[in-house]
Structures are given as structure tokens and as C-alpha cells.
Protein backbone atom coordinates (compact mmCIF):
# COMPACT_ATOMS: atom_id res chain seq x y z
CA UNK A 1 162.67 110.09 68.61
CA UNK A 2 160.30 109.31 71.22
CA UNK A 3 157.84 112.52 71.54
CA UNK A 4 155.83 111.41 69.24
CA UNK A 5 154.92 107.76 70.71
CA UNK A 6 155.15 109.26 73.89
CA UNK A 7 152.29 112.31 73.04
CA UNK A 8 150.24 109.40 71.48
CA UNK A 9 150.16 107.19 74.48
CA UNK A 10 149.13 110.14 77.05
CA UNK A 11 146.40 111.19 74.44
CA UNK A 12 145.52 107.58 74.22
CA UNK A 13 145.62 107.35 78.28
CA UNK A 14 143.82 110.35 78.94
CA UNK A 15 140.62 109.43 76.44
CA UNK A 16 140.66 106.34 78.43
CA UNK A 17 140.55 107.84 81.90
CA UNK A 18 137.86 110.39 80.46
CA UNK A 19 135.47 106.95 78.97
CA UNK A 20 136.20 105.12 82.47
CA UNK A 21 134.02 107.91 84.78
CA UNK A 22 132.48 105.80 87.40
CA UNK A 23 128.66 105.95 87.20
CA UNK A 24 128.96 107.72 90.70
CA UNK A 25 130.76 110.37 88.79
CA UNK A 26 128.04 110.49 86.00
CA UNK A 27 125.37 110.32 88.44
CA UNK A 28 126.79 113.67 90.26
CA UNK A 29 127.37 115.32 86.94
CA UNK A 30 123.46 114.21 86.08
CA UNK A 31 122.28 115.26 89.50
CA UNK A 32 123.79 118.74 88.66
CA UNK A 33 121.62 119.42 85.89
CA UNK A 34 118.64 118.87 87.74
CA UNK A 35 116.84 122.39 88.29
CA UNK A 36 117.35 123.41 92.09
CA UNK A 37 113.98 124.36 92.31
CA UNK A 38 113.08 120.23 90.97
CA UNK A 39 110.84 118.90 93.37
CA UNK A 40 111.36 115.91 95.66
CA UNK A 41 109.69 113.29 96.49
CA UNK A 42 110.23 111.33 99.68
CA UNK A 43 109.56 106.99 99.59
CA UNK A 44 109.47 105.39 103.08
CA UNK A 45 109.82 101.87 102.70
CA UNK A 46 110.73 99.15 105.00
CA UNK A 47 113.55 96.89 103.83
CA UNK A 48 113.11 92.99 103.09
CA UNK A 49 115.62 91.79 100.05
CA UNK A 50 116.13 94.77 98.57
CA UNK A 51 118.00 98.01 99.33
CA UNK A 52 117.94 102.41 98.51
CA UNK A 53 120.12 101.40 95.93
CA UNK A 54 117.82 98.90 94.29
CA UNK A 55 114.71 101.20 94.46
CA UNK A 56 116.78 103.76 93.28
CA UNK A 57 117.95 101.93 89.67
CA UNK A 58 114.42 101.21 88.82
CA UNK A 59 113.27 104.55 89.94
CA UNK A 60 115.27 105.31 86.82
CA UNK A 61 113.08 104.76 84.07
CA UNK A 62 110.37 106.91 85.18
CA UNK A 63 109.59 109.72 82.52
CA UNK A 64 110.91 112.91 83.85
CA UNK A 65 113.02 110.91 86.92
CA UNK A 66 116.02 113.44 87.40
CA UNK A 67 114.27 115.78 85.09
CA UNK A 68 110.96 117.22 86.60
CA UNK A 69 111.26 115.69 90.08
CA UNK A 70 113.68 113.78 92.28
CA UNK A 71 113.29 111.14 94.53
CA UNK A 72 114.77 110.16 98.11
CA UNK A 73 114.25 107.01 99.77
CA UNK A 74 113.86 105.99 103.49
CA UNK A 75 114.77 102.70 104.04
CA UNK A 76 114.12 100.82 107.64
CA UNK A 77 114.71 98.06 108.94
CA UNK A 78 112.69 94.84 108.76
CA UNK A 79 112.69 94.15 112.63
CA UNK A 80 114.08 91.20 112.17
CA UNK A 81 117.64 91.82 112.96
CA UNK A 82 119.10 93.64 115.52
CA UNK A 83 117.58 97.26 114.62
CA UNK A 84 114.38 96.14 115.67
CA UNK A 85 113.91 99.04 118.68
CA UNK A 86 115.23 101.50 116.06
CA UNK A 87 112.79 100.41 113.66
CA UNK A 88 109.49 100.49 115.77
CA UNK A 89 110.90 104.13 116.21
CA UNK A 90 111.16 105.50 112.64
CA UNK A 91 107.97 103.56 112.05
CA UNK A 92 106.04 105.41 114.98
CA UNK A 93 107.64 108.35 113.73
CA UNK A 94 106.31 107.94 110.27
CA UNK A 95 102.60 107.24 111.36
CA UNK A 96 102.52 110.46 113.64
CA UNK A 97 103.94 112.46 110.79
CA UNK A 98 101.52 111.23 108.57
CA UNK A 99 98.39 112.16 111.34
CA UNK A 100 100.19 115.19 112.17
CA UNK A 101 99.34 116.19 108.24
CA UNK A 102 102.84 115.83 106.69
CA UNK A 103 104.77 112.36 105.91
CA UNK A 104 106.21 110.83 103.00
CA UNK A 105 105.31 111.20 99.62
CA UNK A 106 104.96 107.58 99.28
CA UNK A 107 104.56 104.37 101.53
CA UNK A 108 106.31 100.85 100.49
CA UNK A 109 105.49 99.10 103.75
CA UNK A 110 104.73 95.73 105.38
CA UNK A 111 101.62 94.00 107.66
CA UNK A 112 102.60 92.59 110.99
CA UNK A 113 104.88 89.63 110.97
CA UNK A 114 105.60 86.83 113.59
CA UNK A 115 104.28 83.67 115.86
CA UNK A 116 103.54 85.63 118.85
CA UNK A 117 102.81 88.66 120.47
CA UNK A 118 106.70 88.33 122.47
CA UNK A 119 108.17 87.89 118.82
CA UNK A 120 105.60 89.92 116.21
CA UNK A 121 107.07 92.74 114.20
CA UNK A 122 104.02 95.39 113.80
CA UNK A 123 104.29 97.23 110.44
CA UNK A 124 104.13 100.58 110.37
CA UNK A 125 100.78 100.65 110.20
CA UNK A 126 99.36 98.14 112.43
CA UNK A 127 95.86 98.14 110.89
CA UNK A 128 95.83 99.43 107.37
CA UNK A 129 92.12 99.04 106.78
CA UNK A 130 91.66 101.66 109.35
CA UNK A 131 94.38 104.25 108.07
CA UNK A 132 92.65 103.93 104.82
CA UNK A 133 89.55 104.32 106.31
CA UNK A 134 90.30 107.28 107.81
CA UNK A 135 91.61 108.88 104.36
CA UNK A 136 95.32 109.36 104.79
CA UNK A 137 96.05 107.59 101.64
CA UNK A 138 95.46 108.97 98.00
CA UNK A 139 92.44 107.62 95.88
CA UNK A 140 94.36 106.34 92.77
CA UNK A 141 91.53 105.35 90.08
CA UNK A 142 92.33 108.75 88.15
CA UNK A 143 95.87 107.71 87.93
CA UNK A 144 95.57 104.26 87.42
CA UNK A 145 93.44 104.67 84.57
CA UNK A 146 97.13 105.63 82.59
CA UNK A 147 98.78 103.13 84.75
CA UNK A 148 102.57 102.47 82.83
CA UNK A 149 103.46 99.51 84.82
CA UNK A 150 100.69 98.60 86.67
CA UNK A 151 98.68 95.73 85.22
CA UNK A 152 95.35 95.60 87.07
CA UNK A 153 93.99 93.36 84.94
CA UNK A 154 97.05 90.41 85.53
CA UNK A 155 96.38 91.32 89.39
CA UNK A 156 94.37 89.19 91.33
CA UNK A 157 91.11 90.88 91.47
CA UNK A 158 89.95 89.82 94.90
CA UNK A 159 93.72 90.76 96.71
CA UNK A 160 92.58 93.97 94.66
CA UNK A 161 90.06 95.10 96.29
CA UNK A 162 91.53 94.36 99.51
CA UNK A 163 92.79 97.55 98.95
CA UNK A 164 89.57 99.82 98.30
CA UNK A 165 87.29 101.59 100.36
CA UNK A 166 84.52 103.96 99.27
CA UNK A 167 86.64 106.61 97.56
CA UNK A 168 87.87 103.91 95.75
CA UNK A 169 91.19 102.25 95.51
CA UNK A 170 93.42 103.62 98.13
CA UNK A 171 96.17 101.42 98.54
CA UNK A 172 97.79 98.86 96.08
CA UNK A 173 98.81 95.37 97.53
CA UNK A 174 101.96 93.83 96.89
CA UNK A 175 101.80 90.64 98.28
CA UNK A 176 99.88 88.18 100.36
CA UNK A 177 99.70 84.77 101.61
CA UNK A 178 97.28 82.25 101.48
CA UNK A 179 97.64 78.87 103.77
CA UNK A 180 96.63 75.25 102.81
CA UNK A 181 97.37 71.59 103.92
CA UNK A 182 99.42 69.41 101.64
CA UNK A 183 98.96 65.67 100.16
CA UNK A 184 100.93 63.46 98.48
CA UNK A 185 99.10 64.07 94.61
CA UNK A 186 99.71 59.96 94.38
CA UNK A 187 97.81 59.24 97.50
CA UNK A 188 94.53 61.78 97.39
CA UNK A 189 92.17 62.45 95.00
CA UNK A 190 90.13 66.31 96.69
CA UNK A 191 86.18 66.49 96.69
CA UNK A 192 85.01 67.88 93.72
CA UNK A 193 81.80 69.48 95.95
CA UNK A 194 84.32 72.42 96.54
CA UNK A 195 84.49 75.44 97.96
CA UNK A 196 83.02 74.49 101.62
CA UNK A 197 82.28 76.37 104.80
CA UNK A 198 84.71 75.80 107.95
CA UNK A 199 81.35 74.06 109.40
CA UNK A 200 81.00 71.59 106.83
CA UNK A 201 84.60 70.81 106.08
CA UNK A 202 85.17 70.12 109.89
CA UNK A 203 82.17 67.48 109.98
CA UNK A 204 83.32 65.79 106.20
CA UNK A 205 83.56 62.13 106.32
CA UNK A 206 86.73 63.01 104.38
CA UNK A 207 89.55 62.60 106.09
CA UNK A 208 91.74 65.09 103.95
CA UNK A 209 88.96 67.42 104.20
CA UNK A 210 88.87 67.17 108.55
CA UNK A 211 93.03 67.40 108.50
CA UNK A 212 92.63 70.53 106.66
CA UNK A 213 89.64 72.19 108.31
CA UNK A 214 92.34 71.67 111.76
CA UNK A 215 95.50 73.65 109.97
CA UNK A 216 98.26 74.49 111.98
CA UNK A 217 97.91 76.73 115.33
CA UNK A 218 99.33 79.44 113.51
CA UNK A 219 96.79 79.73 110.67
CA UNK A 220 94.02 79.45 113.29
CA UNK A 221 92.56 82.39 112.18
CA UNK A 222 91.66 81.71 108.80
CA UNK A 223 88.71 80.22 109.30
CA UNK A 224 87.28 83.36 110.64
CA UNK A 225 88.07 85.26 107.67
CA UNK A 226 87.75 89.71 108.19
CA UNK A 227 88.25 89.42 112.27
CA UNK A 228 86.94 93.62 112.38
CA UNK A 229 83.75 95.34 111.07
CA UNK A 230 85.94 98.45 110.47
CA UNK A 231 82.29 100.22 109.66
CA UNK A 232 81.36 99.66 113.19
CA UNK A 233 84.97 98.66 115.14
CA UNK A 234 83.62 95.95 116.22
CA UNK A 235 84.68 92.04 116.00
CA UNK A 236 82.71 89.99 113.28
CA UNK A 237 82.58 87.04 116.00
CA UNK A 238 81.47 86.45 119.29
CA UNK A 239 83.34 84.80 122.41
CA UNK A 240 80.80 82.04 122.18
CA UNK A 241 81.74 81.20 118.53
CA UNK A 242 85.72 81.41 119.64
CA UNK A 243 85.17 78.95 122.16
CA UNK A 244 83.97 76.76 120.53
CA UNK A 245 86.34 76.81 117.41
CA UNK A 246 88.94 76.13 119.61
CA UNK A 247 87.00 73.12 121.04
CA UNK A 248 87.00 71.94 117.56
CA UNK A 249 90.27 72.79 116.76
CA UNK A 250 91.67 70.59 119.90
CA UNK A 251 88.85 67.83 119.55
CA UNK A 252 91.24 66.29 117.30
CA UNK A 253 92.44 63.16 117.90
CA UNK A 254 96.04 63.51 116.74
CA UNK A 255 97.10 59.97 116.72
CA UNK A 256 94.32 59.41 114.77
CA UNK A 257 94.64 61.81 112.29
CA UNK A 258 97.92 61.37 111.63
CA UNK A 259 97.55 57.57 111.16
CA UNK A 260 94.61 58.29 108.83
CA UNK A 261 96.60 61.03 107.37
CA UNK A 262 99.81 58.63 106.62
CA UNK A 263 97.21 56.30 104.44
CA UNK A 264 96.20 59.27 102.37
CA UNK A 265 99.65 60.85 101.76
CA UNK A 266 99.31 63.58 104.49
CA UNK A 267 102.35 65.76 104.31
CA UNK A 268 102.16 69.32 106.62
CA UNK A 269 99.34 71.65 107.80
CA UNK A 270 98.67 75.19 106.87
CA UNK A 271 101.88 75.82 105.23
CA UNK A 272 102.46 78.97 103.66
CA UNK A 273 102.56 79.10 99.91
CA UNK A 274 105.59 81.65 98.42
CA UNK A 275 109.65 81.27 98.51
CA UNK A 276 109.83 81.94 101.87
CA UNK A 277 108.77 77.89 102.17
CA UNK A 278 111.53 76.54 100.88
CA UNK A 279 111.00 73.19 102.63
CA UNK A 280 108.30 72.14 100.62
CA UNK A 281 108.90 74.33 97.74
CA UNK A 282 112.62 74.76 97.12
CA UNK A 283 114.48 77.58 95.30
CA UNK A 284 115.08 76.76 91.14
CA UNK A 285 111.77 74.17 91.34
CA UNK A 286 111.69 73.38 87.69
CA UNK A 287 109.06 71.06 88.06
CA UNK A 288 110.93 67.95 89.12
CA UNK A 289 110.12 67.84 92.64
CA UNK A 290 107.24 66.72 94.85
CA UNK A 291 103.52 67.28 93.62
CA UNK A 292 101.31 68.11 95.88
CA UNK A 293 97.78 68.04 96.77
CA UNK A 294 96.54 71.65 98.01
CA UNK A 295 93.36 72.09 100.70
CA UNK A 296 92.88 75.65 102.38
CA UNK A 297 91.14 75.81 105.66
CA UNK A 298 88.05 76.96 104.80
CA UNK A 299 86.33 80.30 106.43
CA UNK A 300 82.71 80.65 108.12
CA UNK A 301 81.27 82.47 104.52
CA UNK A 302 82.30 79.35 102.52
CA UNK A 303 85.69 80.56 100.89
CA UNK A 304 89.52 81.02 101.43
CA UNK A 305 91.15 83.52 103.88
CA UNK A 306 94.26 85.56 101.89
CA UNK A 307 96.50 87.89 103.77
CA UNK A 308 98.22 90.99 102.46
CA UNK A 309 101.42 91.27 103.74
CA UNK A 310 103.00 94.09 101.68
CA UNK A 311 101.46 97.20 100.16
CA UNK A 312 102.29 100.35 98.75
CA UNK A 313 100.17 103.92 98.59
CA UNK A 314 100.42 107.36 98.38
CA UNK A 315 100.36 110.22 100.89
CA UNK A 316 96.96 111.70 100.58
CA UNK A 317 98.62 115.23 101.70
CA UNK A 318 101.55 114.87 99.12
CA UNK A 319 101.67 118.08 97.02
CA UNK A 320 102.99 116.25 93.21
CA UNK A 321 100.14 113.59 93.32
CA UNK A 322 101.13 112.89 89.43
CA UNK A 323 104.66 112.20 90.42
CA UNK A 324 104.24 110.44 93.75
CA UNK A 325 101.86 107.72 91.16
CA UNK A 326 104.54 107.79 88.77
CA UNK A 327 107.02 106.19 91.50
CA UNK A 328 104.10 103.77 93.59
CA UNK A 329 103.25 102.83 89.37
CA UNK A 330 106.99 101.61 88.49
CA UNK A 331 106.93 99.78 92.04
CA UNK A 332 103.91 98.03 92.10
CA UNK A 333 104.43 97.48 88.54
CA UNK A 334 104.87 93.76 87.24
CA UNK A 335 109.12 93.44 86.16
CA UNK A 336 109.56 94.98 89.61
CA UNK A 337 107.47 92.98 91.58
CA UNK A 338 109.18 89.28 89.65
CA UNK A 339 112.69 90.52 90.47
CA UNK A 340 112.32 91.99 94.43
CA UNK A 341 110.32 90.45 97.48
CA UNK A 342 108.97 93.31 98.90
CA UNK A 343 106.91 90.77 101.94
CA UNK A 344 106.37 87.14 102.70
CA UNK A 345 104.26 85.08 100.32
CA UNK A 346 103.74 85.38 96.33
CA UNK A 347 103.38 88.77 94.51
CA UNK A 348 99.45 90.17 93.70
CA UNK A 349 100.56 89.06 89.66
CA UNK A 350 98.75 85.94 88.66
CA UNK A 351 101.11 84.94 86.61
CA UNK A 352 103.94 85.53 88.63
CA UNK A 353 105.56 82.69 90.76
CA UNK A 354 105.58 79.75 88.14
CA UNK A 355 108.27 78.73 85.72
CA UNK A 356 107.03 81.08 83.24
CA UNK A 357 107.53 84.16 85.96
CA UNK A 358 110.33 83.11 88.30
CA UNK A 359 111.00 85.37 91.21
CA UNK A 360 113.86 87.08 92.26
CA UNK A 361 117.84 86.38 91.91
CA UNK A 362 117.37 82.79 92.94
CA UNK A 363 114.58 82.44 90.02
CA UNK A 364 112.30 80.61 92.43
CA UNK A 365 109.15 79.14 91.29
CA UNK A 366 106.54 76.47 91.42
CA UNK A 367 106.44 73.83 89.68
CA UNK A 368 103.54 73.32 86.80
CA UNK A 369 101.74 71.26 88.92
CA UNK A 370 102.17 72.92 92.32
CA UNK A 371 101.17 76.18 90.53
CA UNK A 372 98.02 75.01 89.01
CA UNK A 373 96.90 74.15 93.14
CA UNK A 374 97.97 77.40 93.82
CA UNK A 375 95.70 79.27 91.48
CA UNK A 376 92.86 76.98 92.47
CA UNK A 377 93.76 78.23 95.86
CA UNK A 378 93.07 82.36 95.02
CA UNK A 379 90.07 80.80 92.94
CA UNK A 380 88.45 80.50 96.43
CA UNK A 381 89.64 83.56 98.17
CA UNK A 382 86.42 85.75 99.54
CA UNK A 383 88.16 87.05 102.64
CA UNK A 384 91.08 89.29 102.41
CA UNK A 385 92.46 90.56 105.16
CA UNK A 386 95.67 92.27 106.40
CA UNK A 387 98.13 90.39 109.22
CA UNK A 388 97.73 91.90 112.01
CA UNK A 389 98.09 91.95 115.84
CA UNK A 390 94.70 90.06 116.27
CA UNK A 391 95.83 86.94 113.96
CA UNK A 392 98.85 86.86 115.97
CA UNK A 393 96.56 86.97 119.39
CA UNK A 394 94.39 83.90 117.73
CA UNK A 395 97.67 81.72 116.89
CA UNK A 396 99.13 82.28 120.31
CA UNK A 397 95.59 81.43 122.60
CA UNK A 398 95.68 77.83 120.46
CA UNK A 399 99.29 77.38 121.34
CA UNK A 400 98.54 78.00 124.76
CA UNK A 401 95.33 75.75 125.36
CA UNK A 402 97.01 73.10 123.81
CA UNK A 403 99.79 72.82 126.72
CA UNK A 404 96.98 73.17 128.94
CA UNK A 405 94.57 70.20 129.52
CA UNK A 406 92.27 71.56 131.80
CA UNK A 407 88.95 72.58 130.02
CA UNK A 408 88.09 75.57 132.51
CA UNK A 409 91.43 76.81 131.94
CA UNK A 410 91.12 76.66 128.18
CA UNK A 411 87.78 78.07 128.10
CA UNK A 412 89.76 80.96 130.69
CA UNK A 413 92.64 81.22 128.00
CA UNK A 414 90.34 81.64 125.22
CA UNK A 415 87.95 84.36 127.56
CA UNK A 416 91.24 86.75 127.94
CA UNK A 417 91.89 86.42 124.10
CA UNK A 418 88.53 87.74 123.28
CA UNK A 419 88.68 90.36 125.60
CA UNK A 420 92.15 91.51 124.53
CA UNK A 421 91.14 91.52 120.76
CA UNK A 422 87.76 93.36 121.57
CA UNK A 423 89.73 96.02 123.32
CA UNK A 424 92.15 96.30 120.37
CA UNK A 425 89.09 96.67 117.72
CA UNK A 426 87.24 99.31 119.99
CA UNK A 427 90.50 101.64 120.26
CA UNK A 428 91.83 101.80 116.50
């Protein structure tokens, strides 16, 4: 009396173990279908908040993904944890391959990070404008031209072409950082005779205006904008100027300024705009928290200094150039870029980064306000350069003069900088 009850519940049990497959399971099953002659593509990409899994799931939607070609990410670590020696490693590894005439298909990497030269994390490639000048990365203007993801036009166009050389654009940044001084918006009004050169900011009878043109030690290099003539490899300054920026720089009278500074709501120097900052700008701002008053230290040419810090491009060598575009396009592309922080500072997206483009799984953005100073920010940017060794060089001479009081020291300290970076721009 009970077969049949009995036969219905195994048929009932079995359809359900047959709809519960794990993905894992369907993935394999997928994977078999896949032609063994499909090609493959490799992605090198070092890690920040996101993982092979993650680049993996959006890989997904690319027309003929699993189809026509496969894909198999590299994934290294940042530096900053404990796999930093095996890191600099894979990442030496991956620039000789690439020289050697082979390498990955595509590159998802980072610019140097850090405070000082002990600390700094060099990205894989340590000077990107010179790999691209020396053509190991793919012109993409063909491609982009039927860009699916890719929204050129919603891109900053100065971080842009921070990425182009004369075959045209070679590399696609991700993202970048730009530094300015805040204010209490209550307490100061900015000039409206705006942009300024470093020169004229530094001698303004404003006092918001001479607290920014200082910045902190670590954004010391902004005011001299593109430090290498990569036409030439040569520096675009001479010792003379250095020394003497750094005078400036520690002519300050602190007391002073901050005293003045406290009248006119002075909050922090050359802090770095993006959800890495979550001091000043926490995570979930929906626009009830501090407003603030934005001022850049201004470069020598009159503008804003902006640093890519992430960037992705294609193996010039790679032999499925369609393909290898298809995968850089669905990266670099907009919905990607909102939900994963592939470096420090905001993505290339203008629109990206305010409450009506929140960032990431903490939904992190600026408030109306705070967003409106950053645009006017990029507004300014005519400088765009990539962090690198030589910024890192520049932050760490003003640290060091300013525990030294001795002039003839200083001017010593600042002598053995020059040098260093000079040797650095002759050999790359």
C-alpha cells in the first residue's frame, strides 16, 4: 500500500537533486562544451578589493565568453600584506615576459603606492609612460570606436589622454587622484580669479590660497606637475628650481598659518579625494555631513596635478586583439568600475562617486556639495601624471629637511634628491 507514495517521493527527490546542481557543477558541464581548440586569453591583474572570482562573473557577459574564447586570470598581490616579496616577483616576472615578446593578453595593474621609498609598493610597471612609449601596449582607437562598455565620452577627457601617445590611445586609466586643502564652506568664501600658477598662489594675500599652495609633504610634488620629458628622459625641472620650492615650502610659518587658518575654517592639507579618505569623507555620505571648501595646490603651468593610479591595456603581442578588447572593454567599462576599486582615489567616470553613482559594496559617495568641489577640482587638471618612484623621492626629501634645521644641510638633502631622480629619468 505504500509503493506508490514511496515511487512518488524518490521521483519527487531525485528532480530535486537534479534542479539543485551547484553552479560549480554547471560551470564544469559549460566549460565542457567549450571547443578544445577555444582560445585563451590570459588577464594579469594585481588585486585591491576584488578577487579571480569577481573578474571572472563579469567576464561573463562578454559576447562569445565560454563560446569563442576563454579567459584565465592572474591575480597578485597588492604588496600590502605579507606577500609583498612574492609580489615584486610575479610582477618582475610579468614585465620581462612582456620585453622578452610574450606576456599576458591583458594588463589590470596599479602605479606605485606609498610615503617613502622604505615603504613604496612599485607597480608592475614602474613608469608606464615609458612602457607605452616604447610600444608594448596595443593602440585601441579601432576598437574603441565599437566600445560596449566603455563610455569615453562620461570619462574625464584630460585623465584620458593621460593614456595616449602618438599611435594613439594605448592604455585606458582606471583611476586617479587628485589632492586639495579643505575649509570649513561656513568660514571661506575661494577667489573667483581661479585657476593660478604655484608662483602666484604662494605670494596671494589670501590666506586660504598660501595654506594651499604649502599642501602636505606628501603631495609636494604636485606643484611640479609631469616630473619627466619622456621625449628626451630628461627632468622638466632643474635643481635650482627644487631648491628653492622647498625653501618655500618650509618658509612657512606654521604657527602662523595655522592661527590664520583656524579664523578661516582651515581643516587638513592635501588630502586625497576618493573612499580611501574616510576621515573626511566617510562611507554611506548621503549628504549630511561636513561641507567643505576644496583648493588644489596649484602646478608651475597654472593648473591641477591628477595622478593615475590604476590602468588597464592590452598586450601589443597578443594574438586575439578583438577578444583581448572585448575583456579590457567590460573592465574598464562604467557598472564595473561603480561596483570594484581597482586603485586608490575615484574612478576616470565623471559621474561616478556622488550619490547618484555610489561606489562599491559600502555605496560610498560624496555628498552633493562635496562633489560639486570635486568636479571643479578635474575642471583644472592640465597635468596628468602617473605615481611613481620620483613623487615618492619628492615627499620623502620634504620630510627629511623638515627634521633638519640646518640650511646647508637642507640645501645637501635636496642636492642628493635631484641627483637620485636625474639618475632614475636617464636609465628608464
Amino acid at each position: 500500500m505504500y509503493k506508490k507514495p514511496l515511487c512518488l517521493f524518490l521521483a519527487i527527490l531525485l528532480t530535486m537533486l537534479a534542479w539543485g546542481c551547484t553552479s560549480s557543477e554547471t560551470e564544469e558541464n559549460s566549460s565542457n562544451s567549450v571547443p578544445e581548440d577555444c582560445p585563451t586569453l590570459t588577464v594579469f591583474a594585481e588585486a585591491n578589493d576584488y578577487t579571480q572570482g569577481d573578474l571572472k562573473r563579469v567576464l561573463k557577459d562578454i559576447p562569445g565568453y565560454g563560446k569563442d574564447f576563454k579567459v584565465d586570470v592572474s591575480l597578485i598581490s597588492d604588496g600590502l600584506d605579507n606577500q609583498r616579496e612574492a609580489r615584486e616577483g610575479a610582477a618582475q616576472n610579468a614585465r620581462l615576459d612582456l620585453v622578452s615578446g610574450g606576456g599576458a593578453d591583458i594588463y589590470i595593474c596599479k602605479s606605485t603606492i606609498g610615503l617613502d621609498p622604505e615603504t613604496m609598493v612599485k607597480g608592475t610597471f614602474t613608469y608606464p609612460q615609458s612602457a607605452m612609449k616604447q610600444g608594448f601596449f596595443l593602440p585601441l582607437n579601432q576598437y574603441l570606436d565599437n566600445a560596449k562598455y566603455i563610455e569615453l565620452d562620461n570619462m574625464f577627457p584630460q585623465i584620458i589622454e593621460g593614456g595616449q601617445t602618438k599611435d594613439g590611445q594605448v592604455v585606458i586609466p582606471l583611476t586617479f587622484t587628485v589632492h586639495a586643502t579643505l575649509f570649513q564652506k561656513e568660514k571661506y568664501d575661494r577667489p573667483n580669479s581661479l585657476p593660478a600658477t604655484w608662483e602666484d598662489q604662494f605670494s596671494s594675500d589670501d590666506w586660504g590660497m598660501k595654506i594651499a599652495s604649502r599642501g602636505a609633504p606628501f603631495s609636494f610634488s604636485d606643484r611640479l606637475g609631469c616630473m619627466i620629458d619622456y621625449t628626451t628622459d630628461e627632468l622638466t625641472f632643474s635643481e635650482d628650481e627644487l631648491q628653492q620650492y622647498v625653501k618655500d615650502f618650509l618658509s612657512f610659518d606654521t604657527e602662523e598659518m595655522l592661527l590664520q587658518g583656524g579664523t578661516i575654517g582651515f581643516v587638513e592639507p592635501g588630502v586625497n579625494i576618493g573612499p580611501g579618505d574616510t576621515k573626511f569623507f566617510p562611507e554611506k555620505h548621503s549628504g549630511r555631513g561636513k561641507k567643505y571648501v576644496m583648493l588644489p595646490t596649484y602646478n608651475r603651468t597654472g593648473g591641477v596635478t591628477a595622478y593615475i593610479t590604476s590602468f588597464a591595456a592590452v598586450n601589443r603581442n597578443t594574438k586575439y586583439p578583438e577578444y583581448a578588447f572585448a575583456v579590457l572593454d567590460r573592465l574598464a567599462g562604467r557598472e564595473v568600475q561603480q561596483e570594484y576599486n581597482f586603485g586608490t582615489g575615484m574612478p576616470v567616470y565623471r559621474d561616478l562617486g556622488g550619490n547618484d553613482g555610489r561606489l562599491g559594496k559600502s555605496q560610498w559617495a560624496l555628498s552633493d556639495w562635496n562633489m560639486e568641489q570635486y568636479l571643479w577640482l578635474c575642471d583644472q587638471i592640465n597635468q596628468v601624471e602617473y605615481c611613481t618612484e620620483l613623487n615618492i623621492i619628492c615627499s620623502q626629501l620634504i620630510y627629511d629637511c623638515l627634521t633638519e634645521m640646518d640650511e646647508e644641510s637642507r640645501k645637501a638633502i635636496v642636492s642628493k634628491a635631484y641627483s637620485e631622480m636625474k639618475m632614475i629619468a636617464g636609465e628608464i
